[in-house]
Protein backbone atom coordinates (compact mmCIF):
# COMPACT_ATOMS: atom_id res chain seq x y z
CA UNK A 1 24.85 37.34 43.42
CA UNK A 2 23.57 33.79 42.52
CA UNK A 3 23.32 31.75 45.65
CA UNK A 4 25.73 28.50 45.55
CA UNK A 5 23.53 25.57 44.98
CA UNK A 6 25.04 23.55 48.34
CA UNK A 7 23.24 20.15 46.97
CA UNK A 8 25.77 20.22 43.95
CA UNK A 9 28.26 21.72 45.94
CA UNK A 10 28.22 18.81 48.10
CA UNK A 11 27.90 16.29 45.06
CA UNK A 12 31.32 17.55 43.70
CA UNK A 13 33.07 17.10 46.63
CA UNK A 14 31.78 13.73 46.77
CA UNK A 15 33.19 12.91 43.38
CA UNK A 16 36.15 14.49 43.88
CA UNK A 17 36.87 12.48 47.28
CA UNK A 18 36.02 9.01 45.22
CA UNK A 19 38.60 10.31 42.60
CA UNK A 20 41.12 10.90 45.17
CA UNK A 21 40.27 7.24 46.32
CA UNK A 22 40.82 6.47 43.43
CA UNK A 23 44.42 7.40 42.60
CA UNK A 24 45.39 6.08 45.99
CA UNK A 25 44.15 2.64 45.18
CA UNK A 26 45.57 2.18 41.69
CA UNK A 27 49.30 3.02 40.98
CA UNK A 28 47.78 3.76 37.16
CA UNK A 29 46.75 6.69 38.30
CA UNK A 30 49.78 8.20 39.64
CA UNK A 31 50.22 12.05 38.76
CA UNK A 32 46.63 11.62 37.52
CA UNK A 33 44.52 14.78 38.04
CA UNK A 34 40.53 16.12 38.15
CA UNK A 35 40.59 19.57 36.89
CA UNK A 36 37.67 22.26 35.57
CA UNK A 37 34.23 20.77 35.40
CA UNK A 38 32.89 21.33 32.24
CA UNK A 39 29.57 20.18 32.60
CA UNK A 40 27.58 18.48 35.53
CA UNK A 41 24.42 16.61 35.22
CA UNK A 42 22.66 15.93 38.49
CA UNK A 43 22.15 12.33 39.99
CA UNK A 44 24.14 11.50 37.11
CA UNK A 45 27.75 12.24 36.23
CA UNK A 46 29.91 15.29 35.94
CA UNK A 47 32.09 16.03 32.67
CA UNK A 48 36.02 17.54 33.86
CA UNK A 49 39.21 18.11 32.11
CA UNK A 50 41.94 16.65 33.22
CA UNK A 51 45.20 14.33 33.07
CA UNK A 52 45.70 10.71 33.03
CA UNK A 53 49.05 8.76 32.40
CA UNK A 54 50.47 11.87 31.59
CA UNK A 55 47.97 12.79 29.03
CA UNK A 56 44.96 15.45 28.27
CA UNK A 57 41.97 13.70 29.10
CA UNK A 58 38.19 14.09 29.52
CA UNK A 59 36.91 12.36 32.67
CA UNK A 60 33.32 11.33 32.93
CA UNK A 61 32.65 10.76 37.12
CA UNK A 62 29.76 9.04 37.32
CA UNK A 63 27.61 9.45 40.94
CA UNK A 64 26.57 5.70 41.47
CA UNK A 65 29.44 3.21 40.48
CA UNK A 66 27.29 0.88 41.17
CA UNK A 67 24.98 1.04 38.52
CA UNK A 68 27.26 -0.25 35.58
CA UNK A 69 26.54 2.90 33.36
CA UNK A 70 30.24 3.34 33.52
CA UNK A 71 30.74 -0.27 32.45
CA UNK A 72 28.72 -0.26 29.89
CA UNK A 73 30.08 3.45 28.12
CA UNK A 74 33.45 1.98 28.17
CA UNK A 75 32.38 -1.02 25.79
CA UNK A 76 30.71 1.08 23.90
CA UNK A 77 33.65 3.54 23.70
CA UNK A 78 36.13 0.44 22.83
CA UNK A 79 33.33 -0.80 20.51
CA UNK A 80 33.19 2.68 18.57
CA UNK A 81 37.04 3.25 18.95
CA UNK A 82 38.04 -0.11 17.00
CA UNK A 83 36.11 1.06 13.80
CA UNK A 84 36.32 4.59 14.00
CA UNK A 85 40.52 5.55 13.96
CA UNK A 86 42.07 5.43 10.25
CA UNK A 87 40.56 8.34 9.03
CA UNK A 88 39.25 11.61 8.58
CA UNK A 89 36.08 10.06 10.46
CA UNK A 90 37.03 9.55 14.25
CA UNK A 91 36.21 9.30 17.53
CA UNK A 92 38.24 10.17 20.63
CA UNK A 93 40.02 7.29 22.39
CA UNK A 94 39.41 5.69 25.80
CA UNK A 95 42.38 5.82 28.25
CA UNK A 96 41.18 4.52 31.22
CA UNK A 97 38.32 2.93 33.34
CA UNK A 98 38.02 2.38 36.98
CA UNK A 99 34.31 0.74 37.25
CA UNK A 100 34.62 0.09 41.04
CA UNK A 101 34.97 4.26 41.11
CA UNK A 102 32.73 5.39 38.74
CA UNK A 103 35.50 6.46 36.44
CA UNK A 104 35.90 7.08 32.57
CA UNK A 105 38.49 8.96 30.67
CA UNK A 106 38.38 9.67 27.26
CA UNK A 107 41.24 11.41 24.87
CA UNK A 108 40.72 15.23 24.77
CA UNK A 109 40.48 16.33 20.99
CA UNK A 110 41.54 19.70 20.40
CA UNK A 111 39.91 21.76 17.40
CA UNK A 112 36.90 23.69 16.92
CA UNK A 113 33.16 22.82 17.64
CA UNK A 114 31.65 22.25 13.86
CA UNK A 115 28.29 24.82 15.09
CA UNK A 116 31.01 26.97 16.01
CA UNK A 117 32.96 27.04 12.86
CA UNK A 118 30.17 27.18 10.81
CA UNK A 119 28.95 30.09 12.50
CA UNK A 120 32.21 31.83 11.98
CA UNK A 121 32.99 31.18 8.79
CA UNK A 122 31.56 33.04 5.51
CA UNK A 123 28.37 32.30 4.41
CA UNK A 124 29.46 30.59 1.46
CA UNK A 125 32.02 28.32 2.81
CA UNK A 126 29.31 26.65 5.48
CA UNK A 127 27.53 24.20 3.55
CA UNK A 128 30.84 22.75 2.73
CA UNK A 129 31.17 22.47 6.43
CA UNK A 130 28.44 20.68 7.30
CA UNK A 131 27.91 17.95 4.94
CA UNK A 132 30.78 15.74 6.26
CA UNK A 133 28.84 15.27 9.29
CA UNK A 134 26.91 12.74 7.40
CA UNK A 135 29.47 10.53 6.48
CA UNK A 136 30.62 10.63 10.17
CA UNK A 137 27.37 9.39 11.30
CA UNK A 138 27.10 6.50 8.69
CA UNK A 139 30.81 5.43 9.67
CA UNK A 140 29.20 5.46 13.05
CA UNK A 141 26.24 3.78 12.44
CA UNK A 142 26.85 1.20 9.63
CA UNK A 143 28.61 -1.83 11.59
CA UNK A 144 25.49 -2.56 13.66
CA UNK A 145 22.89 -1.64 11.10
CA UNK A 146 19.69 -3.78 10.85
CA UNK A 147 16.15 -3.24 9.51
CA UNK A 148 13.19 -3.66 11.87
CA UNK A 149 9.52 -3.48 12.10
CA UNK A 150 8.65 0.41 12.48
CA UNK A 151 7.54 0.96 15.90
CA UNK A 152 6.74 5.20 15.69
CA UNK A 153 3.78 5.00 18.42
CA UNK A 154 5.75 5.07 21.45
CA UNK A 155 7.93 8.10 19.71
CA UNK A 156 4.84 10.29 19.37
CA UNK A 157 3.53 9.59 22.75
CA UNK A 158 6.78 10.94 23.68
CA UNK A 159 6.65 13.98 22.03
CA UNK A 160 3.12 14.43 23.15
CA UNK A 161 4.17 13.95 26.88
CA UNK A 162 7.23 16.34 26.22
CA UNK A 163 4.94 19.09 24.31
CA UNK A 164 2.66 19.22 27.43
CA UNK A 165 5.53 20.72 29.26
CA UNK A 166 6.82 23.73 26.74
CA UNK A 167 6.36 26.60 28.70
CA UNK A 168 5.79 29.31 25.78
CA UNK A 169 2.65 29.63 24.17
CA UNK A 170 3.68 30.89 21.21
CA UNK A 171 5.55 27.88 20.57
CA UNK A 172 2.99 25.33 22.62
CA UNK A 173 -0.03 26.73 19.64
CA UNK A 174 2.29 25.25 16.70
CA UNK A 175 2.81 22.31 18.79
CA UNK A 176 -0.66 20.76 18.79
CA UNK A 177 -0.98 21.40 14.73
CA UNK A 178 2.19 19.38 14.70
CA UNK A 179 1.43 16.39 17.13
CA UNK A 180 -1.55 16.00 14.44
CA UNK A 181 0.37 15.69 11.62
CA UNK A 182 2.92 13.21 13.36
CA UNK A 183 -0.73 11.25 14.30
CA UNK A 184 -2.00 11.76 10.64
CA UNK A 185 1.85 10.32 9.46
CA UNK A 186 1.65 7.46 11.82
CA UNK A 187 -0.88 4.66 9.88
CA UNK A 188 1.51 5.30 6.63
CA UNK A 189 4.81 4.54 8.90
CA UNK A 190 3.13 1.33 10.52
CA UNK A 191 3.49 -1.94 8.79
CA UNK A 192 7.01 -0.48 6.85
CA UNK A 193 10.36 -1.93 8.20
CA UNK A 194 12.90 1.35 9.41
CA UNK A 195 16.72 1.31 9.90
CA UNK A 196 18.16 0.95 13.84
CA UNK A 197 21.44 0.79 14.80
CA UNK A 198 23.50 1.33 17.82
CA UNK A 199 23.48 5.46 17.45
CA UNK A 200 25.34 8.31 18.80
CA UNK A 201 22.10 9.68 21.04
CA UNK A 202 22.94 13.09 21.16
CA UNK A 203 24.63 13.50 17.89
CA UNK A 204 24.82 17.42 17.17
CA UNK A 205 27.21 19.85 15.67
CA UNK A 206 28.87 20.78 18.91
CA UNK A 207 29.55 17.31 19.36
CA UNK A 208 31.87 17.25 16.30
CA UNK A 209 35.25 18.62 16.72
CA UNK A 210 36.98 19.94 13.01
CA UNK A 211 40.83 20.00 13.01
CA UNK A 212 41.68 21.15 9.70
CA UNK A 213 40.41 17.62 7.66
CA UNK A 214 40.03 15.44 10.42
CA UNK A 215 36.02 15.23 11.93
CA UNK A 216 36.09 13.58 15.82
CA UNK A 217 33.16 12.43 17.22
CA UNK A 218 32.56 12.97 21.40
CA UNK A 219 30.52 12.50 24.04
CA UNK A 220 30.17 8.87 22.82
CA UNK A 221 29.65 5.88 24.87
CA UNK A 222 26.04 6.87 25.97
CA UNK A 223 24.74 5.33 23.20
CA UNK A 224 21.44 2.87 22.32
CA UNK A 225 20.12 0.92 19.50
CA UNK A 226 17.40 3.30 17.97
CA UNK A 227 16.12 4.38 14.59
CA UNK A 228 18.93 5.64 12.83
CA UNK A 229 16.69 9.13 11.85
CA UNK A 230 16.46 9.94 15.33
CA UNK A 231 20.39 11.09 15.39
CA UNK A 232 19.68 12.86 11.90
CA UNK A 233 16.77 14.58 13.26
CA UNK A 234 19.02 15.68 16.77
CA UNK A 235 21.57 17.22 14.40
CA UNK A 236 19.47 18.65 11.99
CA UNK A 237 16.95 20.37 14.66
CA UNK A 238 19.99 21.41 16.72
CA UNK A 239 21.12 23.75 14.24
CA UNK A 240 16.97 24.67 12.97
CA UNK A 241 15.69 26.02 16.21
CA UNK A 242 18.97 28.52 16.71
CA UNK A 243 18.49 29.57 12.79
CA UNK A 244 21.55 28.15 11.41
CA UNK A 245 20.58 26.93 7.41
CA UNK A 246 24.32 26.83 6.33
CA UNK A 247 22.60 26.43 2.67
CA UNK A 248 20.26 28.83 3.07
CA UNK A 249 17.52 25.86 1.50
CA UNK A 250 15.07 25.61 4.36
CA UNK A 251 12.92 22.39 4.26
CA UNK A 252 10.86 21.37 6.74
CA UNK A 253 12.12 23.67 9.14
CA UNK A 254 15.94 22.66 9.05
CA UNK A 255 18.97 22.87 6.54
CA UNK A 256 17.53 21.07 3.11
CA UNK A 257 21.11 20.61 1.68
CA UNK A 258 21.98 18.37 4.87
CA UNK A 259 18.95 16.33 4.73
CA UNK A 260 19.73 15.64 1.15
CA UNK A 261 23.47 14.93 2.47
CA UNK A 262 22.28 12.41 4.79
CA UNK A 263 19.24 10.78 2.24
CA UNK A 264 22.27 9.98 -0.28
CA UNK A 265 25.59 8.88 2.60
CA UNK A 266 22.38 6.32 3.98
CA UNK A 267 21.21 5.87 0.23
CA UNK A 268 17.61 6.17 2.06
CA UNK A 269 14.62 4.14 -0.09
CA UNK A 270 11.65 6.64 -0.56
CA UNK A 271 9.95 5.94 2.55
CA UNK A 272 12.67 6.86 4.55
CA UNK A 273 13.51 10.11 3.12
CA UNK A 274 10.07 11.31 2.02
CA UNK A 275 8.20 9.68 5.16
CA UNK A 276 10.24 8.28 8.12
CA UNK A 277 12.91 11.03 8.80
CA UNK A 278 9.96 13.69 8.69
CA UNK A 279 8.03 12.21 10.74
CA UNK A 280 11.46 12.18 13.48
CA UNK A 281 12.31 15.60 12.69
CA UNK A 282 9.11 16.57 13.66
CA UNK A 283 9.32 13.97 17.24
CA UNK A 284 12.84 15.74 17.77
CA UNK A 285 11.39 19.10 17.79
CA UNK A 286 8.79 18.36 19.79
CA UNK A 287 10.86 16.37 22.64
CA UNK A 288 13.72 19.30 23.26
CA UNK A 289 11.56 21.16 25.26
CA UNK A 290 13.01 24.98 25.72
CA UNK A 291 13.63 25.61 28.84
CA UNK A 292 11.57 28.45 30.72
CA UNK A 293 14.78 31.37 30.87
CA UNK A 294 14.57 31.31 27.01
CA UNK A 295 16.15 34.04 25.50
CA UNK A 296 13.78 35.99 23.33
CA UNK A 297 15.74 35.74 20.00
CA UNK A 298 15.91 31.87 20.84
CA UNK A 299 12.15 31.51 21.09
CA UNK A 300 11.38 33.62 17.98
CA UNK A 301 14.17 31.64 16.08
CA UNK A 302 12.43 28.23 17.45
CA UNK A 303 9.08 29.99 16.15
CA UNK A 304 10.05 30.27 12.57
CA UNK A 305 11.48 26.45 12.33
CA UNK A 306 8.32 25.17 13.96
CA UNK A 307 6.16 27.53 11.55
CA UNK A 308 8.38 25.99 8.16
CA UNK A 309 8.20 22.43 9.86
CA UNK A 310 4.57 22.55 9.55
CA UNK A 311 4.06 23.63 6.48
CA UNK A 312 6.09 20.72 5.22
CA UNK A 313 4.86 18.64 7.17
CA UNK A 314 0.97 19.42 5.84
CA UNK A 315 2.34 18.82 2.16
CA UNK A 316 3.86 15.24 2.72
């Protein structure tokens, strides 16, 4: 039996005494309730179902009020919400912030994850899927668009720091051939202006739910300005390094139909498509380190996109 980790143990408890504080201290709150954690990141926040104002709800508890991360994801949720509810392309709604508490709470969307429909849906229905994730991101993206001087250095020493930790050899010996492509990339991306914009920043298919037509966007709020490749590169290499090609057209190690979606929805100039989002999908790879209790079919899957990366990536 796995041994209760008492340092989280004691965390939660924390969080769920401030959230009790809380409801005592704001009659908004009344009937308000913290239920299953659904994910818990340490020192930072934890991610629970829940009710608010007699709603479903998502609330994100955040370990030091104090900070102003709390603040700050619930302008960016607002921000997002205003331009983001009249269609198909949407992102779940904010309900509720108490900064003095550390607390968000966000609309819970029901529907299916988009990886998970894809994967259980027949091969030739998936591309048909997947390719409206692009239009979601550019509805995401396109209100604080601007161009800027490309700055790609400090992305490769990133990688370079984050490839020094993968812990499988197999995958750490296609690494190194790949850092020197980024390098050998790097003097033809300097000197060119690239896209930013205020992005997603961890924009992947499970981070999509699909009710029949409607695409909504979560686990917003977090977000940064950044090169606007970086969240193409996050979804594309997402789906890549578990094997999922929903076109079954593999270019440079991911789905080749869905960089072509995303090239025409940001009607990329040359430089992006042929040079700039290469060079991030092979900094994305690089920085999502697999973690040591790997499965086997996991590494050999991550294998065979870093082997197809770099062939691509020696042609360009």
């Amino acid at each position: 039996m796995t041994k209760p980790d008492i340092p989280e143990m004691d965390a939660m408890i924390a969080l769920a005494a401030r959230f009790e504080a809380a409801v005592k201290a704001d009659p908004a709150l009344e009937g308000a309730e913290l239920g299953e954690m659904l994910r818990h990141v340490p020192g930072k926040r934890a991610i629970c179902r829940g009710t608010v104002q007699g709603r479903e709800c998502i609330w994100r508890v955040f370990h030091s009020p104090q900070d102003g991360v709390a603040g700050r994801e619930w302008v960016e949720l607002q921000r997002v919400h205003a331009g983001m509810r009249d269609d198909d392309h949407t992102v779940n709604a904010p309900l509720y912030h108490a900064p003095e508490f550390g607390l968000v709470a966000v609309e819970f969307i029901a529907g299916t994850p988009l990886m998970a429909l894809v994967w259980q849906s027949p091969l030739e229905e998936r591309e048909a899927l997947i390719i409206p994730a692009a239009r979601w991101l550019r509805r995401y993206t396109e209100s604080s668009e601007s161009w800027w001087p490309a700055k790609p250095e400090g992305w490769l020493k990133r990688a370079e720091r984050a490839a020094a930790k993968q812990p499988f050899s197999k995958l750490h010996r296609l690494e190194r051939p790949i850092l020197a492509e980024l390098a050998r990339l790097l003097p033809r991306i300097e000197g060119l202006d690239w896209r930013t914009a205020i992005c997603h920043g961890d924009f992947h298919p499970n981070n999509l739910i699909v009710d029949g037509a409607r695409m909504t966007g979560i686990d917003n709020g977090g977000s940064a300005r950044m090169p606007i490749y970086k969240d193409m590169a996050r979804f594309l290499m997402h789906m890549g390094r578990r094997g999922l090609i929903p076109s079954g057209s593999r270019v440079l190690g991911v789905d080749g139909a869905m960089i072509e979606a995303f090239s025409e929805t940001f009607a990329m100039t040359e430089a992006e498509r042929r040079l700039i989002l290469p060079f991030m999908l092979g900094i994305e790879a690089l920085i999502r380190v697999e973690h040591a209790d790997m499965t086997r079919s996991r590494v050999r899957r991550a294998h065979a996109m870093y082997e197809a990366l770099l062939e691509d990536l020696r042609k360009i």
